[in-house]
C-alpha atoms as a PDB file:
ATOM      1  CA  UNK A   1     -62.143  85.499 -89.327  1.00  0.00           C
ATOM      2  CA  UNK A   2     -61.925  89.418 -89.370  1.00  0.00           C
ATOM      3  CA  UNK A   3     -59.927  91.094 -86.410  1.00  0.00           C
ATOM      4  CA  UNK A   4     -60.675  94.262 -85.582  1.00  0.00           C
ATOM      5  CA  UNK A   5     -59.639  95.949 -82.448  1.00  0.00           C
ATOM      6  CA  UNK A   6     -62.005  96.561 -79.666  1.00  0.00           C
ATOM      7  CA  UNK A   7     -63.104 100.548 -79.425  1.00  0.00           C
ATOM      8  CA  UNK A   8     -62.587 100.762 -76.062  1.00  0.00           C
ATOM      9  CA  UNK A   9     -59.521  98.866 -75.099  1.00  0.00           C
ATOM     10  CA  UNK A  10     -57.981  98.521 -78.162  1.00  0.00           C
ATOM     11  CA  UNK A  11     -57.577  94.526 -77.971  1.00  0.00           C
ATOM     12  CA  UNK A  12     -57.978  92.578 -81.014  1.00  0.00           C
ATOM     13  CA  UNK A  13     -61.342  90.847 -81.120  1.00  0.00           C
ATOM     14  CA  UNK A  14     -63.604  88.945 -83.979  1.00  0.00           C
ATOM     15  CA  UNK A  15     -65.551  91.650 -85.610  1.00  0.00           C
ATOM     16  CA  UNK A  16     -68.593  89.309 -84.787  1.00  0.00           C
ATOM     17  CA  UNK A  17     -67.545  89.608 -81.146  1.00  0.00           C
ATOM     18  CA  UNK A  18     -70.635  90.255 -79.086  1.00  0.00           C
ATOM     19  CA  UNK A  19     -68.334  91.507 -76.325  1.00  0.00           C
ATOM     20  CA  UNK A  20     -64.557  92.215 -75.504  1.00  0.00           C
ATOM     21  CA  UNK A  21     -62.813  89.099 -73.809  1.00  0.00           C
ATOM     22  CA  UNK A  22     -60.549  91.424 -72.495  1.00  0.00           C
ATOM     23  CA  UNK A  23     -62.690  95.195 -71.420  1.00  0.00           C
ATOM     24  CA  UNK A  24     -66.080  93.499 -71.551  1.00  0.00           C
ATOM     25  CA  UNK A  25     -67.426  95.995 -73.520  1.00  0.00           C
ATOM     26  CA  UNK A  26     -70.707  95.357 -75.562  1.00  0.00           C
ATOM     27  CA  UNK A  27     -70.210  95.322 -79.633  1.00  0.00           C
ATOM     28  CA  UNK A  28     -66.250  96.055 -79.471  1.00  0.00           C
ATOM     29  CA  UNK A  29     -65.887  95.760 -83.031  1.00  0.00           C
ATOM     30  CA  UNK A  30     -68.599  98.903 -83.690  1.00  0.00           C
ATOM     31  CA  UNK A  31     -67.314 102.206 -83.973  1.00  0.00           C
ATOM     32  CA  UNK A  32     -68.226 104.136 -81.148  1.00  0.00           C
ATOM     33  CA  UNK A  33     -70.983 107.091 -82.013  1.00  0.00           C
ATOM     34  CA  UNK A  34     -70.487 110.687 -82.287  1.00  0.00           C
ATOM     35  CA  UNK A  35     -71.847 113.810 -80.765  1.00  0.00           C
ATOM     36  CA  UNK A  36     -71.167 116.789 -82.668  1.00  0.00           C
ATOM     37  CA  UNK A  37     -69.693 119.568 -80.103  1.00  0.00           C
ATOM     38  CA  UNK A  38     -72.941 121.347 -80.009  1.00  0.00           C
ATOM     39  CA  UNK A  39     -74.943 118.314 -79.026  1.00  0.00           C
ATOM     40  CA  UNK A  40     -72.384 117.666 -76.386  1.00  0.00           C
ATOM     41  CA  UNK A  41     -72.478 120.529 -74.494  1.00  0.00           C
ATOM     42  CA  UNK A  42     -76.621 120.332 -74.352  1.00  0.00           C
ATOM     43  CA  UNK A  43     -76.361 116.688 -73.206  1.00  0.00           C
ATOM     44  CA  UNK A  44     -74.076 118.175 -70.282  1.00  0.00           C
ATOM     45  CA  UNK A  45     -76.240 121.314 -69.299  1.00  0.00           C
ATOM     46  CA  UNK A  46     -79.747 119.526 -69.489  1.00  0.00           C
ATOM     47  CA  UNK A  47     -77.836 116.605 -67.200  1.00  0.00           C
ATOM     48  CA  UNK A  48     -76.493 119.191 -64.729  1.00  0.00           C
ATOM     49  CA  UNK A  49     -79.969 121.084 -64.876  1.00  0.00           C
ATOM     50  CA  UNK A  50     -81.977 117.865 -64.182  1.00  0.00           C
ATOM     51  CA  UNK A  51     -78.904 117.392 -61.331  1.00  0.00           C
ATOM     52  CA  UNK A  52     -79.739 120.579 -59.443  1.00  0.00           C
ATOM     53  CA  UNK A  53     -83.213 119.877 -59.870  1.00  0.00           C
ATOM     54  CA  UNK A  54     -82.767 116.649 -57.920  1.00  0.00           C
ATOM     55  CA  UNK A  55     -80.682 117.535 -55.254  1.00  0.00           C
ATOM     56  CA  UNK A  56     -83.457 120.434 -54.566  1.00  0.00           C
ATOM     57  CA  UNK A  57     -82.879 124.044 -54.778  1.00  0.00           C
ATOM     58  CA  UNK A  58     -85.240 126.558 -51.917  1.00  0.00           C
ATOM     59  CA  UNK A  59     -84.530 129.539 -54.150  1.00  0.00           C
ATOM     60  CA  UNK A  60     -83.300 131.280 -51.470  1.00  0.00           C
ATOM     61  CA  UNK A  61     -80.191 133.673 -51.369  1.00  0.00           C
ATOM     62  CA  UNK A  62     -77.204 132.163 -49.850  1.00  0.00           C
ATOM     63  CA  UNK A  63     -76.266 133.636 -46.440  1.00  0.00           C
ATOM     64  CA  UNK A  64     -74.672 132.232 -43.519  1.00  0.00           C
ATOM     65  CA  UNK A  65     -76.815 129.174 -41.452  1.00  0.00           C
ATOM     66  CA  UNK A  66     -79.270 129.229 -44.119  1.00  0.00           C
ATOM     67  CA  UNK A  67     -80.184 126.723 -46.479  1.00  0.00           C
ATOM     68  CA  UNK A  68     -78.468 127.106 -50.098  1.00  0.00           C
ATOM     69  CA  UNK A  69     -79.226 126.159 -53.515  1.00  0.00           C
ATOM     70  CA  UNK A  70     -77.583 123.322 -55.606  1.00  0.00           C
ATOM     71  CA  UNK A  71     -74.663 124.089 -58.147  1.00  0.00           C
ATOM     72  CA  UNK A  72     -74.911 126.482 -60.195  1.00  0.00           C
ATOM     73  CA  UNK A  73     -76.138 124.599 -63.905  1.00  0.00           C
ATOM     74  CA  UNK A  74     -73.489 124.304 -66.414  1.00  0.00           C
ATOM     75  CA  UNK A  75     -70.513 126.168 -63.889  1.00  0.00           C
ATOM     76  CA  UNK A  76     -67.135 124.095 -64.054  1.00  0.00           C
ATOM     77  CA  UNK A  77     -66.460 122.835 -60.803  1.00  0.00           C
ATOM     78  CA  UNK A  78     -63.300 125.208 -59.162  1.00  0.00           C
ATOM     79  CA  UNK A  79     -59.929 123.769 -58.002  1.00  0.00           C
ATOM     80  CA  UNK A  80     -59.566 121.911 -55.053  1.00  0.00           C
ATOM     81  CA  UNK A  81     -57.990 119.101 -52.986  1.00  0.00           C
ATOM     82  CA  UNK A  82     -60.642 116.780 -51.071  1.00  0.00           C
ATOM     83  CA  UNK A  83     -58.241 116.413 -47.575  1.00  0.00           C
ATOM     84  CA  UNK A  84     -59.930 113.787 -46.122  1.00  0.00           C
ATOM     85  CA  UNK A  85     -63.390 111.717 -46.184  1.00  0.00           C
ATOM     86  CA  UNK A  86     -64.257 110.295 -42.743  1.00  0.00           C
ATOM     87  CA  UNK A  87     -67.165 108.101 -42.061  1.00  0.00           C
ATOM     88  CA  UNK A  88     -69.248 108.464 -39.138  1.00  0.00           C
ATOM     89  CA  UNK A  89     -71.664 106.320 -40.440  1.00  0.00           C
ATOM     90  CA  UNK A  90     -73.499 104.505 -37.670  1.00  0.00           C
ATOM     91  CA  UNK A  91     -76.181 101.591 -37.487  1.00  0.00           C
ATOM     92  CA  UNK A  92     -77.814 101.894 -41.670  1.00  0.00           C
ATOM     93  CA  UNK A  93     -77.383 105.733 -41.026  1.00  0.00           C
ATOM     94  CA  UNK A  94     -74.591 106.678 -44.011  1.00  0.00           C
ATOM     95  CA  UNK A  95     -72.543 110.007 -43.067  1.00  0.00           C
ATOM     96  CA  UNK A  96     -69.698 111.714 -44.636  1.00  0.00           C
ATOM     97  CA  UNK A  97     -67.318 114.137 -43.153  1.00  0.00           C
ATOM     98  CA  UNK A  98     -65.310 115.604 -46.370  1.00  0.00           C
ATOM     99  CA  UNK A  99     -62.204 117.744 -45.448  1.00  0.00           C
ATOM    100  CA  UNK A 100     -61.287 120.492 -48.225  1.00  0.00           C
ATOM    101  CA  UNK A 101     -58.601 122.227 -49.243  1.00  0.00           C
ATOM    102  CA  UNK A 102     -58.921 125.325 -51.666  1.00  0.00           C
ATOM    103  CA  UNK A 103     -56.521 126.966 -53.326  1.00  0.00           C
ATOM    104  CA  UNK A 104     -57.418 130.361 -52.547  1.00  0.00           C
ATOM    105  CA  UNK A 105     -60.457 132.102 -50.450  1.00  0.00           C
ATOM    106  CA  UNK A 106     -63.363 131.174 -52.821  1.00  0.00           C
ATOM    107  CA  UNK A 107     -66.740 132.686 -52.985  1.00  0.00           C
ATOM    108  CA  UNK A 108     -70.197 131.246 -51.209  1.00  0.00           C
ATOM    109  CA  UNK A 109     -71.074 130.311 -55.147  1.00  0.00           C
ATOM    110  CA  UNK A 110     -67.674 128.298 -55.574  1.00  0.00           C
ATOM    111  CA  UNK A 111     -67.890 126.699 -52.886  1.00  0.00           C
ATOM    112  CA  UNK A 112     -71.639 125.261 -52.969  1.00  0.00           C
ATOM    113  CA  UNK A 113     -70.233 124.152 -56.743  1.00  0.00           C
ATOM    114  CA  UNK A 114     -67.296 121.750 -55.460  1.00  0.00           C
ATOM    115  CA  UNK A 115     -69.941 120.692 -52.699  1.00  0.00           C
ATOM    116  CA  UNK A 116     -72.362 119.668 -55.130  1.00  0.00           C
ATOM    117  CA  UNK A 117     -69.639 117.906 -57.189  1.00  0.00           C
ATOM    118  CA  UNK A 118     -68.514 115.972 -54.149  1.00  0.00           C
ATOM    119  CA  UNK A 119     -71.907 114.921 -53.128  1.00  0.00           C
ATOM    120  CA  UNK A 120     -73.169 113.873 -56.838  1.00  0.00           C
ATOM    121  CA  UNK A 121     -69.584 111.791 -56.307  1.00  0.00           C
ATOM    122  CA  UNK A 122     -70.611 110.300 -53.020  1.00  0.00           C
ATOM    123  CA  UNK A 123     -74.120 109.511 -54.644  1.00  0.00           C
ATOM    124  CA  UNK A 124     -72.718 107.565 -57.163  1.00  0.00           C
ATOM    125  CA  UNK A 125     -71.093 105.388 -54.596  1.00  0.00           C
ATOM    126  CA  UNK A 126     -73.986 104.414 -52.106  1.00  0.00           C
ATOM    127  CA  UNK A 127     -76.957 105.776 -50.943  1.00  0.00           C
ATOM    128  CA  UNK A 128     -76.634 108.419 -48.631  1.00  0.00           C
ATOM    129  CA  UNK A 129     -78.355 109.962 -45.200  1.00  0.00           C
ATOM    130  CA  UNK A 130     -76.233 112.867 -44.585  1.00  0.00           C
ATOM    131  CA  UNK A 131     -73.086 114.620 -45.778  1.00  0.00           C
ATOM    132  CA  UNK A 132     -70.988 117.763 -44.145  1.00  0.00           C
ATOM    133  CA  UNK A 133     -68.191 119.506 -46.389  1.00  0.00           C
ATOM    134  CA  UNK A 134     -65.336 121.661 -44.523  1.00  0.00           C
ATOM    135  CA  UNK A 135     -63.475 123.918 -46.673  1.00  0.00           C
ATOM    136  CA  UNK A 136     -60.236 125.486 -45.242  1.00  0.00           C
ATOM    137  CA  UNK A 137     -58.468 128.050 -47.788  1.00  0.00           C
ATOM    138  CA  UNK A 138     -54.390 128.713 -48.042  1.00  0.00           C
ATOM    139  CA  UNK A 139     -52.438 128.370 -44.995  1.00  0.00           C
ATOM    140  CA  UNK A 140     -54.981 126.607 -43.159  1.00  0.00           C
ATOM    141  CA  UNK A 141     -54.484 122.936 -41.950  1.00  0.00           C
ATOM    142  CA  UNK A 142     -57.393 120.640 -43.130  1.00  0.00           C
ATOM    143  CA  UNK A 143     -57.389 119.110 -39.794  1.00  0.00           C
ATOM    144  CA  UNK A 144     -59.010 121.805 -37.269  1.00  0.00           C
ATOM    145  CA  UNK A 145     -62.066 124.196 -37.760  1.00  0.00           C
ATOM    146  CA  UNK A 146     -62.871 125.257 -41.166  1.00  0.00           C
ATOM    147  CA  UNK A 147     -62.027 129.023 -41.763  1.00  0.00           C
ATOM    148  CA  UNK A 148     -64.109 129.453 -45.223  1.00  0.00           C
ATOM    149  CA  UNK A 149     -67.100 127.312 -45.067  1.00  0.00           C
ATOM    150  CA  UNK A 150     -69.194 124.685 -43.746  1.00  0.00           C
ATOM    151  CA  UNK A 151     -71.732 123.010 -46.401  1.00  0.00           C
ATOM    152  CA  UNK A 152     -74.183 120.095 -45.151  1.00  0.00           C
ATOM    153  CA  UNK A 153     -76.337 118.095 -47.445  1.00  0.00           C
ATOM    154  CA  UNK A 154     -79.003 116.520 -45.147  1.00  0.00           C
ATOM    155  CA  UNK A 155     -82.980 115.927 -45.103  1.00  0.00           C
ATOM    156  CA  UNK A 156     -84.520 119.035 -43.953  1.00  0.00           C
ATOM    157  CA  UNK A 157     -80.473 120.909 -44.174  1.00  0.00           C
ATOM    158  CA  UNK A 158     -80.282 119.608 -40.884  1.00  0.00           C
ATOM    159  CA  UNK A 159     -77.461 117.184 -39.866  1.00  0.00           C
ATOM    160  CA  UNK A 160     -79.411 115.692 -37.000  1.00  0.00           C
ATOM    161  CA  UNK A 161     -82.108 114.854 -39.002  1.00  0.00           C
ATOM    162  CA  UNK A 162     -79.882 112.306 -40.869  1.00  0.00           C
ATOM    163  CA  UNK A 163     -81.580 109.134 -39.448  1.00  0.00           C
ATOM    164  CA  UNK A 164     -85.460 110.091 -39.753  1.00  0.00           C
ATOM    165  CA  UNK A 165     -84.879 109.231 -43.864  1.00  0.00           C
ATOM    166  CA  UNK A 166     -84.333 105.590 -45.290  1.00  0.00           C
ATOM    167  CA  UNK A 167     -80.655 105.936 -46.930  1.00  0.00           C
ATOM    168  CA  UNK A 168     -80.635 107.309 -51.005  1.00  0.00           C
ATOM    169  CA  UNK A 169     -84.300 109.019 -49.882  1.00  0.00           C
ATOM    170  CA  UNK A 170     -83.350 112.066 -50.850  1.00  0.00           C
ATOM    171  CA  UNK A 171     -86.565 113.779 -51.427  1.00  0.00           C
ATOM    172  CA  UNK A 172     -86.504 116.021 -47.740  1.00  0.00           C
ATOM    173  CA  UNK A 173     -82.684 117.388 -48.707  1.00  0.00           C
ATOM    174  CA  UNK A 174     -81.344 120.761 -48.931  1.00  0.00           C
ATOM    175  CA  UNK A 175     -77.964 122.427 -48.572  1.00  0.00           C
ATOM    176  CA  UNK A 176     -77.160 124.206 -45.939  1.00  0.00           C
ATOM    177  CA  UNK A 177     -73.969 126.810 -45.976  1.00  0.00           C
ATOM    178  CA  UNK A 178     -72.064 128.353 -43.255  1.00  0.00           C
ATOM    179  CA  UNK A 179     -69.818 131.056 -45.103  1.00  0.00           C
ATOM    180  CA  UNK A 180     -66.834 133.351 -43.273  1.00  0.00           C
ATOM    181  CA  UNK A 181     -65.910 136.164 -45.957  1.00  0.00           C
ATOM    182  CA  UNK A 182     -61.917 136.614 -46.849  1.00  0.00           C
ATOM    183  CA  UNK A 183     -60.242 138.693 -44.060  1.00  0.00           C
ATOM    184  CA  UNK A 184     -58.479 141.729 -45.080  1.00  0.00           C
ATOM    185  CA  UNK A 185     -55.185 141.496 -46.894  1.00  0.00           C
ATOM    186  CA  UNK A 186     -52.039 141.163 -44.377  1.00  0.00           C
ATOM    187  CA  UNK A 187     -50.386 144.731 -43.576  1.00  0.00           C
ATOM    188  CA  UNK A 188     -48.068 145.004 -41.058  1.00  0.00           C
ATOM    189  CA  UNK A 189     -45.144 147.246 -40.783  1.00  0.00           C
ATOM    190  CA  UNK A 190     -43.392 145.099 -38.633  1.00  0.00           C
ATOM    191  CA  UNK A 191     -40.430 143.280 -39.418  1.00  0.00           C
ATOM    192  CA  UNK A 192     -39.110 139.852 -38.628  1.00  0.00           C
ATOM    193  CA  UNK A 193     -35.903 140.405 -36.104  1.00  0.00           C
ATOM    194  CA  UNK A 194     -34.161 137.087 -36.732  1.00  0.00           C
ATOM    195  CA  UNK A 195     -34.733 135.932 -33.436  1.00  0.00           C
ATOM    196  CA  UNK A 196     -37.389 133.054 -32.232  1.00  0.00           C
ATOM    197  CA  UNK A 197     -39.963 132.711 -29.289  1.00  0.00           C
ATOM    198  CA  UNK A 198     -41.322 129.938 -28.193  1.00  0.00           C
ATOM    199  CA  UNK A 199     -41.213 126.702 -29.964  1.00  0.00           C
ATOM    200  CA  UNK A 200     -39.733 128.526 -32.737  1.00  0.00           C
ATOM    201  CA  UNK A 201     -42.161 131.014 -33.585  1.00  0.00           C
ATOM    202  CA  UNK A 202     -40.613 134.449 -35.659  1.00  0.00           C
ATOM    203  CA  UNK A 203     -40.475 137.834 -33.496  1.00  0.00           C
ATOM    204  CA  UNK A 204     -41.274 140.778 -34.848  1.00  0.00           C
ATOM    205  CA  UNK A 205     -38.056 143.892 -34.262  1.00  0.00           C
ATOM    206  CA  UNK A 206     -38.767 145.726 -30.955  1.00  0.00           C
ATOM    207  CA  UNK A 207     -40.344 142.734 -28.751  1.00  0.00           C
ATOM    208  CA  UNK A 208     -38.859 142.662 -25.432  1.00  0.00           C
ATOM    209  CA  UNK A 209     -39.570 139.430 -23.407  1.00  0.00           C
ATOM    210  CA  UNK A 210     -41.364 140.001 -20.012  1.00  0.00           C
ATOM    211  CA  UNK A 211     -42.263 136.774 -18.731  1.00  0.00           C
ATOM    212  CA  UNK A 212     -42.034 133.813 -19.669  1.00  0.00           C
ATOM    213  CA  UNK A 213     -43.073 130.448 -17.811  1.00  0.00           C
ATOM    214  CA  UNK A 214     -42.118 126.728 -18.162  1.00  0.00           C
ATOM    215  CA  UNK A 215     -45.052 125.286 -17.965  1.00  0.00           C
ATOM    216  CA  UNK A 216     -46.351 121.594 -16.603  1.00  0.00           C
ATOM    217  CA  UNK A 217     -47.360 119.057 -18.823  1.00  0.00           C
ATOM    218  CA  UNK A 218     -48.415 116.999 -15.724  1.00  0.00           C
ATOM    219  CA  UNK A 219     -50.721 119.290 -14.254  1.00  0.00           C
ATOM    220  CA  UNK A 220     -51.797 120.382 -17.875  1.00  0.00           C
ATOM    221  CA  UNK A 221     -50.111 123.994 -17.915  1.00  0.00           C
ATOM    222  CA  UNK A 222     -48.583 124.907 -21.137  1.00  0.00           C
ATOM    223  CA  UNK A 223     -45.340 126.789 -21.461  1.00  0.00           C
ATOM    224  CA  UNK A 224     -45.665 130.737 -22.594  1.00  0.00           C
ATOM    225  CA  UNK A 225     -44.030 133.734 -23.142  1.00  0.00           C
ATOM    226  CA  UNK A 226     -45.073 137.227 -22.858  1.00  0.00           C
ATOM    227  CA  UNK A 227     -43.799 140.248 -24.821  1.00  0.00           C
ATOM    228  CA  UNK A 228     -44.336 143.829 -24.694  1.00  0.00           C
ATOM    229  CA  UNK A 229     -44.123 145.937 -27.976  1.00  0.00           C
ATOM    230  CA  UNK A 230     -44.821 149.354 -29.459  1.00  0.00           C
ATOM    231  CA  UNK A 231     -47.708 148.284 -32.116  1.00  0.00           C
ATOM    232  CA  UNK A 232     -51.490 148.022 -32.158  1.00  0.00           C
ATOM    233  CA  UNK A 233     -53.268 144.607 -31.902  1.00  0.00           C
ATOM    234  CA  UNK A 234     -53.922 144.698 -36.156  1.00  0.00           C
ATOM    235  CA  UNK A 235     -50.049 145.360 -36.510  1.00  0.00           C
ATOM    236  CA  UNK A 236     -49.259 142.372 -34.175  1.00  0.00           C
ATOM    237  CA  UNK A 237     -51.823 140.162 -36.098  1.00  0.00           C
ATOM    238  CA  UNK A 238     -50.573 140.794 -39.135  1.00  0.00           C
ATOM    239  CA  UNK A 239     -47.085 139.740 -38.180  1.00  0.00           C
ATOM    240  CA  UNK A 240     -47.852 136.673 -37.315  1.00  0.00           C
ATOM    241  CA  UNK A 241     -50.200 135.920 -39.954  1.00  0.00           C
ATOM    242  CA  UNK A 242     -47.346 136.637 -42.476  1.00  0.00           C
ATOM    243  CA  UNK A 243     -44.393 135.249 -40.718  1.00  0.00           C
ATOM    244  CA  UNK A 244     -45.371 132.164 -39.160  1.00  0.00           C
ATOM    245  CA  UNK A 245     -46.806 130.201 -42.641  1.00  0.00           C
ATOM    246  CA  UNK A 246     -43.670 131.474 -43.628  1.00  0.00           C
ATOM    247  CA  UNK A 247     -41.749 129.198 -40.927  1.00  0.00           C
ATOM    248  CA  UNK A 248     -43.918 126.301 -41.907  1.00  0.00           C
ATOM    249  CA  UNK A 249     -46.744 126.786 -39.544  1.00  0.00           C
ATOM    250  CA  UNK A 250     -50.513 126.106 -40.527  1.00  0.00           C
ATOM    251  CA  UNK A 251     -53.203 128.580 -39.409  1.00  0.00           C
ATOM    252  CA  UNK A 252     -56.128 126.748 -37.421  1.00  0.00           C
ATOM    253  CA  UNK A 253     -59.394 127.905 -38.829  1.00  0.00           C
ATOM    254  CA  UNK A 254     -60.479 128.886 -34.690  1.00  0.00           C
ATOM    255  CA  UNK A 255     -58.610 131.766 -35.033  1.00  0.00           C
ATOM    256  CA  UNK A 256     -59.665 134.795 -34.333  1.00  0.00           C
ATOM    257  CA  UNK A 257     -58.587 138.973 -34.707  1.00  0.00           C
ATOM    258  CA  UNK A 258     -56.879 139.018 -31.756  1.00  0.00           C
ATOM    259  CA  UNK A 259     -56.039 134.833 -30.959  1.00  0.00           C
ATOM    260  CA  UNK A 260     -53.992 133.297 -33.884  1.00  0.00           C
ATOM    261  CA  UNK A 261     -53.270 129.549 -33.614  1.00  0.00           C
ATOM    262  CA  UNK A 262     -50.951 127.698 -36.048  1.00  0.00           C
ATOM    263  CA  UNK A 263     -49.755 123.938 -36.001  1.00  0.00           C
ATOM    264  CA  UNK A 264     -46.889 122.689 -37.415  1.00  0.00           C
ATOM    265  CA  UNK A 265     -46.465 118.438 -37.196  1.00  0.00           C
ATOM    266  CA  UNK A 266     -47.513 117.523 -33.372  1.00  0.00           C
ATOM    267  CA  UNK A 267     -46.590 120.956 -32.173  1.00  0.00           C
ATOM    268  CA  UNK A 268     -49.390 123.513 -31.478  1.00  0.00           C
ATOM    269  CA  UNK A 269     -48.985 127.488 -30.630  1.00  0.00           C
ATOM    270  CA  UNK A 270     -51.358 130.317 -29.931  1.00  0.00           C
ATOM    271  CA  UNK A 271     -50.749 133.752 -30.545  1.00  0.00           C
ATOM    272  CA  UNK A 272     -52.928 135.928 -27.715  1.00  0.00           C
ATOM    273  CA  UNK A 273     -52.983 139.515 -28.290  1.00  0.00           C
ATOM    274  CA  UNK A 274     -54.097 142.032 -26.359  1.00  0.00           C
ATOM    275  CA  UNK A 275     -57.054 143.951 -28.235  1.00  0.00           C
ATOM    276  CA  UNK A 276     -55.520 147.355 -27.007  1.00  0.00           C
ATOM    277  CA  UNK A 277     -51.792 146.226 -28.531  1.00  0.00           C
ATOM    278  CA  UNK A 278     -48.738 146.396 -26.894  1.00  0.00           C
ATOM    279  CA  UNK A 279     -48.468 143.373 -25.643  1.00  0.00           C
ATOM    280  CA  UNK A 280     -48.784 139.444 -26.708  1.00  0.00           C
ATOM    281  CA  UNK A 281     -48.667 135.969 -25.234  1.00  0.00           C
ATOM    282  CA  UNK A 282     -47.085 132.732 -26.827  1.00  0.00           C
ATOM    283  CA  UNK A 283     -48.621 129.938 -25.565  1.00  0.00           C
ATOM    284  CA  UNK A 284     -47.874 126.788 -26.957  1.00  0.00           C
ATOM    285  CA  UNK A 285     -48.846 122.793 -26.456  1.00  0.00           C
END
């Protein structure tokens, strides 16, 4: 009897074999067939064309709270981490939250590409009502409020419209995309002083300590500090936004210009600024 080893798995099977004892696989002793380079890459577009098609596309410019198009056809999916997939699934009602962590601060098109990707994953799995895609960039824990986008895949691009469809009817879906631009690069001219506030946090050189209060964690009052400081509110900011990922903290994506809030294992910490400068507030939890 001929051997021949299975193209697949590489076990040897009978080159008669209708299948592979081993992988399964139908006609292991066949060589597998070819696709020239050229043919390849037309195989993959048309697929990822009849993809977008499918997942439904309203032609529509992308802008925040608005309803987006699929993946761009043929793009390579960018870099990133998938954080977290939590089902909130309830009754025959299928829903996905997806927690995502990019590498850098990617733009509206990037992101609706690794959204796509994920939810053409998620497809393959089960059939689907509804999913929503977080996407926190650098710095940012994957654990609070997104700080570079919010993408939902739902019928109608509405979330609460999840149960009015029979799951994997996904003729009523659309994307919808909530989109934050980059903030401006860091500048600060202020320097770290050695010296540590509350919980740890770095001060900046020239803060001078004006108050500062325990706090009550039975009566729900959290501990603070205040300091007063010759700097404007974007100088302040920018401190903190350079110093602290620097200590270890992670950014929460609820910050704001002026309220900075970082988390570093259990411990949380707000940074509150005051918009004229010249002062700030640690308060921490």
């Amino acid at each position: 009897m001929a051997l021949k080893k299975c193209r697949e798995c590489g076990h040897e099977v009978a080159s008669s074999a209708p299948t592979c004892p081993n992988c399964g696989v139908k006609g292991p002793g066949k060589k597998s067939p070819t696709i020239s380079a050229g043919a390849g890459c037309l195989i993959i577009l048309v697929f990822l064309f009849i993809l977008a098609i499918a997942m439904g596309d309203d032609g529509t410019s992308p802008s925040s709270s608005v309803t987006a198009s699929s993946p761009s056809a043929g793009s390579q999916v960018p870099l990133h981490r998938v954080a977290g997939i939590e089902d909130v699934s309830y009754g025959s009602v299928r829903r996905y939250n997806v927690r995502v962590s990019l590498p850098s601060h990617y733009s509206r098109v990037q992101v609706r590409d690794i959204a796509g990707a994920i939810v053409a994953d998620l497809r393959s799995r089960e059939s689907l009502n509804a999913v929503s895609m977080m996407f926190y960039g650098p710095g940012t824990g994957a654990s609070g409020v997104w700080d570079v986008a919010l993408v939902e895949w739902a019928p109608n691009a509405r979330w609460e419209d999840a149960g009015t469809v029979t799951a994997g009817d996904y003729a009523s879906f659309r994307y919808r995309t909530e989109y934050k631009p980059p903030e401006p690069p860091v500048a600060s001219g202020l320097q770290p002083s050695g010296r540590t506030g509350l919980l740890g946090a770095p001060l900046p050189q020239g803060a001078t300590l004006t108050e500062r209060a325990a706090g009550d964690p039975a009566a729900g009052v959290d501990p603070r500090e205040r300091y007063q400081i010759s700097a404007s509110a974007a100088e302040i900011a920018g401190f903190f936004r350079r110093e602290m990922p620097r200590a270890g903290w992670q950014r929460d994506g609820a910050s704001t210009a002026t309220a900075l809030f970082f988390s570093k294992g259990r411990l949380m910490i707000g940074v509150l600024i005051n918009s004229r400068g010249g002062t700030f507030t640690l308060m921490g939890s």
